[in-house]
N, C-alpha and C. Protein backbone atom coordinates (compact mmCIF):
# COMPACT_ATOMS: atom_id res chain seq x y z
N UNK A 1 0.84 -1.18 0.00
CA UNK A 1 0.00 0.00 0.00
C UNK A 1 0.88 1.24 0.00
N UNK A 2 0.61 1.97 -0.87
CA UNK A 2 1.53 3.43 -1.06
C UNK A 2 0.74 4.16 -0.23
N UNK A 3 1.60 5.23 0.84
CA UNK A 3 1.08 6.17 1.35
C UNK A 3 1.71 6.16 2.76
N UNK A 4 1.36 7.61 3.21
CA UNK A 4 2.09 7.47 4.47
C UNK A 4 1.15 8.52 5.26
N UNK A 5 1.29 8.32 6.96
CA UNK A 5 0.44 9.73 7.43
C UNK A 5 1.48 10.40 7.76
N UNK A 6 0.64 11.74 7.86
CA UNK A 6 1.39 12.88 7.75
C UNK A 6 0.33 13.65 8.97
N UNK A 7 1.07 14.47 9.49
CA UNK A 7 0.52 15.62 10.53
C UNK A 7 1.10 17.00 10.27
N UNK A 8 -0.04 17.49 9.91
CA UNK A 8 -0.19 19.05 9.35
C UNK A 8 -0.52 19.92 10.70
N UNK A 9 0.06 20.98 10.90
CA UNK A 9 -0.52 21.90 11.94
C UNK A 9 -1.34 22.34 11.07
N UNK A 10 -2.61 23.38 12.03
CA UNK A 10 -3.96 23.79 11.98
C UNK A 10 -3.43 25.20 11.13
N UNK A 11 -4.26 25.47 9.75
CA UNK A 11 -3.86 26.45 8.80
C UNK A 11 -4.64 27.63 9.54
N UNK A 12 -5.56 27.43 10.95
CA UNK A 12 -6.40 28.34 11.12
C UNK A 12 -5.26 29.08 12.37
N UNK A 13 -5.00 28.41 13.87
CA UNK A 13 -4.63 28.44 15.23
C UNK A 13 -3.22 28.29 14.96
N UNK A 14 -2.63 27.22 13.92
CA UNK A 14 -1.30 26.67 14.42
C UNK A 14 -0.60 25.98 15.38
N UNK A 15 -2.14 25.45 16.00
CA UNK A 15 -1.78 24.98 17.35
C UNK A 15 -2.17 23.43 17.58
N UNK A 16 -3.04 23.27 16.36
CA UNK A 16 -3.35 21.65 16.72
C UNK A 16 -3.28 20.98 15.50
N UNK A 17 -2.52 19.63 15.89
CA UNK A 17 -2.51 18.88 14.46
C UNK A 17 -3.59 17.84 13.66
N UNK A 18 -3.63 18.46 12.25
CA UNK A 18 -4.48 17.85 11.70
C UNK A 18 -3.80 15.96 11.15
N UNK A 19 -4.93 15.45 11.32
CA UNK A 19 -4.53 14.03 10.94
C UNK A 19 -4.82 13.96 9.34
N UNK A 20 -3.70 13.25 8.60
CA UNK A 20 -3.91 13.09 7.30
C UNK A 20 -3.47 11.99 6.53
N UNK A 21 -3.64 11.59 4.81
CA UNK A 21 -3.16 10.50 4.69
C UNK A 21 -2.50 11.20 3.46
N UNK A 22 -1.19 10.95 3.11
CA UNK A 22 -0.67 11.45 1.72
C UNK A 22 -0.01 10.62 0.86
N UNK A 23 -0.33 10.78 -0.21
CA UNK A 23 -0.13 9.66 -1.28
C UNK A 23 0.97 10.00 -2.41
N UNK A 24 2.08 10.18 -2.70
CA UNK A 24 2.68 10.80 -3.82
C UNK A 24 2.78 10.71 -4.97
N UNK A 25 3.17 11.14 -5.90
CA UNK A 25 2.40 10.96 -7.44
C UNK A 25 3.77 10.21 -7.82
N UNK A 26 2.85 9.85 -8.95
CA UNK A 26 4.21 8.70 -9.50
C UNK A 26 4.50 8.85 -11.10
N UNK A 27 5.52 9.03 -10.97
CA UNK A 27 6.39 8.98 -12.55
C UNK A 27 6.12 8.45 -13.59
N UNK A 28 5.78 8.53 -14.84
CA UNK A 28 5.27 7.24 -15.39
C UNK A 28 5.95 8.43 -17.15
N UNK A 29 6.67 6.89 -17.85
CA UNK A 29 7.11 7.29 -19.56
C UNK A 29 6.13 6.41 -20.63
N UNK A 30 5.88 7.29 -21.50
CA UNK A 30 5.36 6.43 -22.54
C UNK A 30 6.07 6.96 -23.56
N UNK A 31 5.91 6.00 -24.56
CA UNK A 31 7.02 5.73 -25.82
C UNK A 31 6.11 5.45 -27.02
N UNK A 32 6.44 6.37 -27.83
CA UNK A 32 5.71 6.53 -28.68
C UNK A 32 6.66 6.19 -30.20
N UNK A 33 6.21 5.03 -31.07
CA UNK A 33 6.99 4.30 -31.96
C UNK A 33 6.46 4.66 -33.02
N UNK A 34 6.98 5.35 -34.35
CA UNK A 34 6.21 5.44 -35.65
C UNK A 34 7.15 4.42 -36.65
N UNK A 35 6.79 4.41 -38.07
CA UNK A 35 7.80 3.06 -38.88
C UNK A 35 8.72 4.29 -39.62
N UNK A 36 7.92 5.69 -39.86
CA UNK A 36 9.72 6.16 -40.43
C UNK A 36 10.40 7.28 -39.71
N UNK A 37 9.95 7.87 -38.54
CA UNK A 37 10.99 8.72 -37.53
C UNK A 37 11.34 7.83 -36.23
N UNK A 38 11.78 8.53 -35.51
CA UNK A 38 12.41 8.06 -34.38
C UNK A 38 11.45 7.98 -32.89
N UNK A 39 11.63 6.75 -32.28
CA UNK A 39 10.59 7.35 -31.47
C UNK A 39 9.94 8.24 -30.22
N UNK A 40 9.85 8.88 -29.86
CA UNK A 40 9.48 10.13 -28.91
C UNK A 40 9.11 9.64 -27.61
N UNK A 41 9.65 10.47 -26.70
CA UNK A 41 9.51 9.83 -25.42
C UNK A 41 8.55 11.00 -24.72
N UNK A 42 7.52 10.63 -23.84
CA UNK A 42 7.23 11.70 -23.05
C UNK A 42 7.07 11.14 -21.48
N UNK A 43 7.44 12.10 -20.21
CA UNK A 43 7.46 11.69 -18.97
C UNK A 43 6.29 12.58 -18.16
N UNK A 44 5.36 11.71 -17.42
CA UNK A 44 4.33 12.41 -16.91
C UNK A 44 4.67 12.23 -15.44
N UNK A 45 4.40 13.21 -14.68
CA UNK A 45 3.80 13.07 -13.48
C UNK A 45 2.51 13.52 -12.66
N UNK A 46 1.86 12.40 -11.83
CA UNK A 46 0.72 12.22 -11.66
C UNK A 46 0.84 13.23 -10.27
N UNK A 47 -0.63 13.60 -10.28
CA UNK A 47 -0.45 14.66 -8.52
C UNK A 47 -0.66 14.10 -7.79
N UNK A 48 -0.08 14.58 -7.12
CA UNK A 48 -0.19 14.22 -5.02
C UNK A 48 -1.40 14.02 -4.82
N UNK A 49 -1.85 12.98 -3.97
CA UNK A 49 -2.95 12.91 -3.30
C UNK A 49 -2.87 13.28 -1.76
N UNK A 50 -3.70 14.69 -1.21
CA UNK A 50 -4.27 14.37 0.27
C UNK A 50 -5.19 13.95 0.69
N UNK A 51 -5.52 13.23 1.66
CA UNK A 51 -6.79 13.16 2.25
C UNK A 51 -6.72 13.26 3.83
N UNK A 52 -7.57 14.00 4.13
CA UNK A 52 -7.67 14.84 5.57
C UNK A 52 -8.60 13.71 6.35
N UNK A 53 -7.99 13.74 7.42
CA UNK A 53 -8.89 12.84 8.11
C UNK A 53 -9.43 12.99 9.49
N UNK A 54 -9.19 14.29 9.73
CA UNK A 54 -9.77 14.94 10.75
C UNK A 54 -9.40 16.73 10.70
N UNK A 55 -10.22 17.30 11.98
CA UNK A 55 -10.36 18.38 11.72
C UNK A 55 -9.91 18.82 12.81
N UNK A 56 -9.86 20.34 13.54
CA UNK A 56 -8.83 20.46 14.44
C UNK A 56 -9.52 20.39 16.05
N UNK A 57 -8.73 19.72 16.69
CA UNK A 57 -9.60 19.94 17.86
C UNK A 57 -8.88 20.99 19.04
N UNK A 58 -8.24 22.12 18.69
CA UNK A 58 -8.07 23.16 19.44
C UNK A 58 -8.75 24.26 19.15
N UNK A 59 -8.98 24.54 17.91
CA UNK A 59 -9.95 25.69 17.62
C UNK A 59 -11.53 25.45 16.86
N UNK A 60 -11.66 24.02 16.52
CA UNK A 60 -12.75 23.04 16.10
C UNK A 60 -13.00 23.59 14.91
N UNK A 61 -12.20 23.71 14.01
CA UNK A 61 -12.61 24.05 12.80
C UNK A 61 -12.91 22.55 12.31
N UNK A 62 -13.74 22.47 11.28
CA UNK A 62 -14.31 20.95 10.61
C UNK A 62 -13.05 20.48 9.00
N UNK A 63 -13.37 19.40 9.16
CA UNK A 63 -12.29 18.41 8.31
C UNK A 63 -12.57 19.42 6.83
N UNK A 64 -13.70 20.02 6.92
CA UNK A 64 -13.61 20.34 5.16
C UNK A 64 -13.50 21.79 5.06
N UNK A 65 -13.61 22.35 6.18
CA UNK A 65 -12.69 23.78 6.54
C UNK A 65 -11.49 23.69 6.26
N UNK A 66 -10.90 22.64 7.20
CA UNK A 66 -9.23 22.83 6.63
C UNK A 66 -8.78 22.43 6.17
N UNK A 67 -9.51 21.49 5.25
CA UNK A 67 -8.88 21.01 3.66
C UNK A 67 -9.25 22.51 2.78
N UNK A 68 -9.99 23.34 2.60
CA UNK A 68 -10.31 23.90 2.01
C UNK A 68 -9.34 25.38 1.87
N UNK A 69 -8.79 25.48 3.71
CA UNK A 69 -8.06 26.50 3.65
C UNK A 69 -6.28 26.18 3.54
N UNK A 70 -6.02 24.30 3.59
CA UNK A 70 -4.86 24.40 3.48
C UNK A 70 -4.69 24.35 1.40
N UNK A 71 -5.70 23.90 0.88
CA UNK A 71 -5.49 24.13 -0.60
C UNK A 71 -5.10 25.67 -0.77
N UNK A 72 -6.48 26.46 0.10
CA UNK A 72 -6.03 27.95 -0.66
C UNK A 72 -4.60 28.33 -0.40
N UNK A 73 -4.07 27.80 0.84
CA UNK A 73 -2.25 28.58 1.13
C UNK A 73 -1.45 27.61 0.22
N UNK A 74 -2.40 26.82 -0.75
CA UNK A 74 -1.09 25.65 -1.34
C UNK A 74 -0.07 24.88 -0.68
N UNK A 75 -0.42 24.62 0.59
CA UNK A 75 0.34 23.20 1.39
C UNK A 75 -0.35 22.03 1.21
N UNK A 76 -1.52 21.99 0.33
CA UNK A 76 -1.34 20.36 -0.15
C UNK A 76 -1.81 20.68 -1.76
């Protein structure tokens, strides 16, 4: 199973940690073969997955509060 938890402080207080599960994106090449050039490589990477699994219990903000406000500061 890929993934690991992770503990985020509270994007609201800073004072209590949020429980989470994070998943990292994974690398992946495809190869692309034609019969008269050469063939072309391209490398993708897939995004991060978070998933929040609780919400804070020092200032009680709710699980989809602070998923919502750690997207807007871009920490997940």
């Amino acid at each position: 199973m890929r993934g690991q938890y992770e503990e985020l402080s509270c994007p609201f207080c800073d004072k209590g940690k949020i429980k989470c599960w994070y998943i990292p994106g994974v690398w992946s090449q495809k190869r692309v073969v034609t019969g008269s050039l050469p063939g072309k490589r391209s490398v993708r990477k897939s995004s991060d997955i978070w998933i929040i699994q609780s919400g804070c219990s020092v200032c009680g903000k709710s699980q989809e509060e602070v998923e919502k406000e750690l997207r807007k500061k871009g920490i997940i």
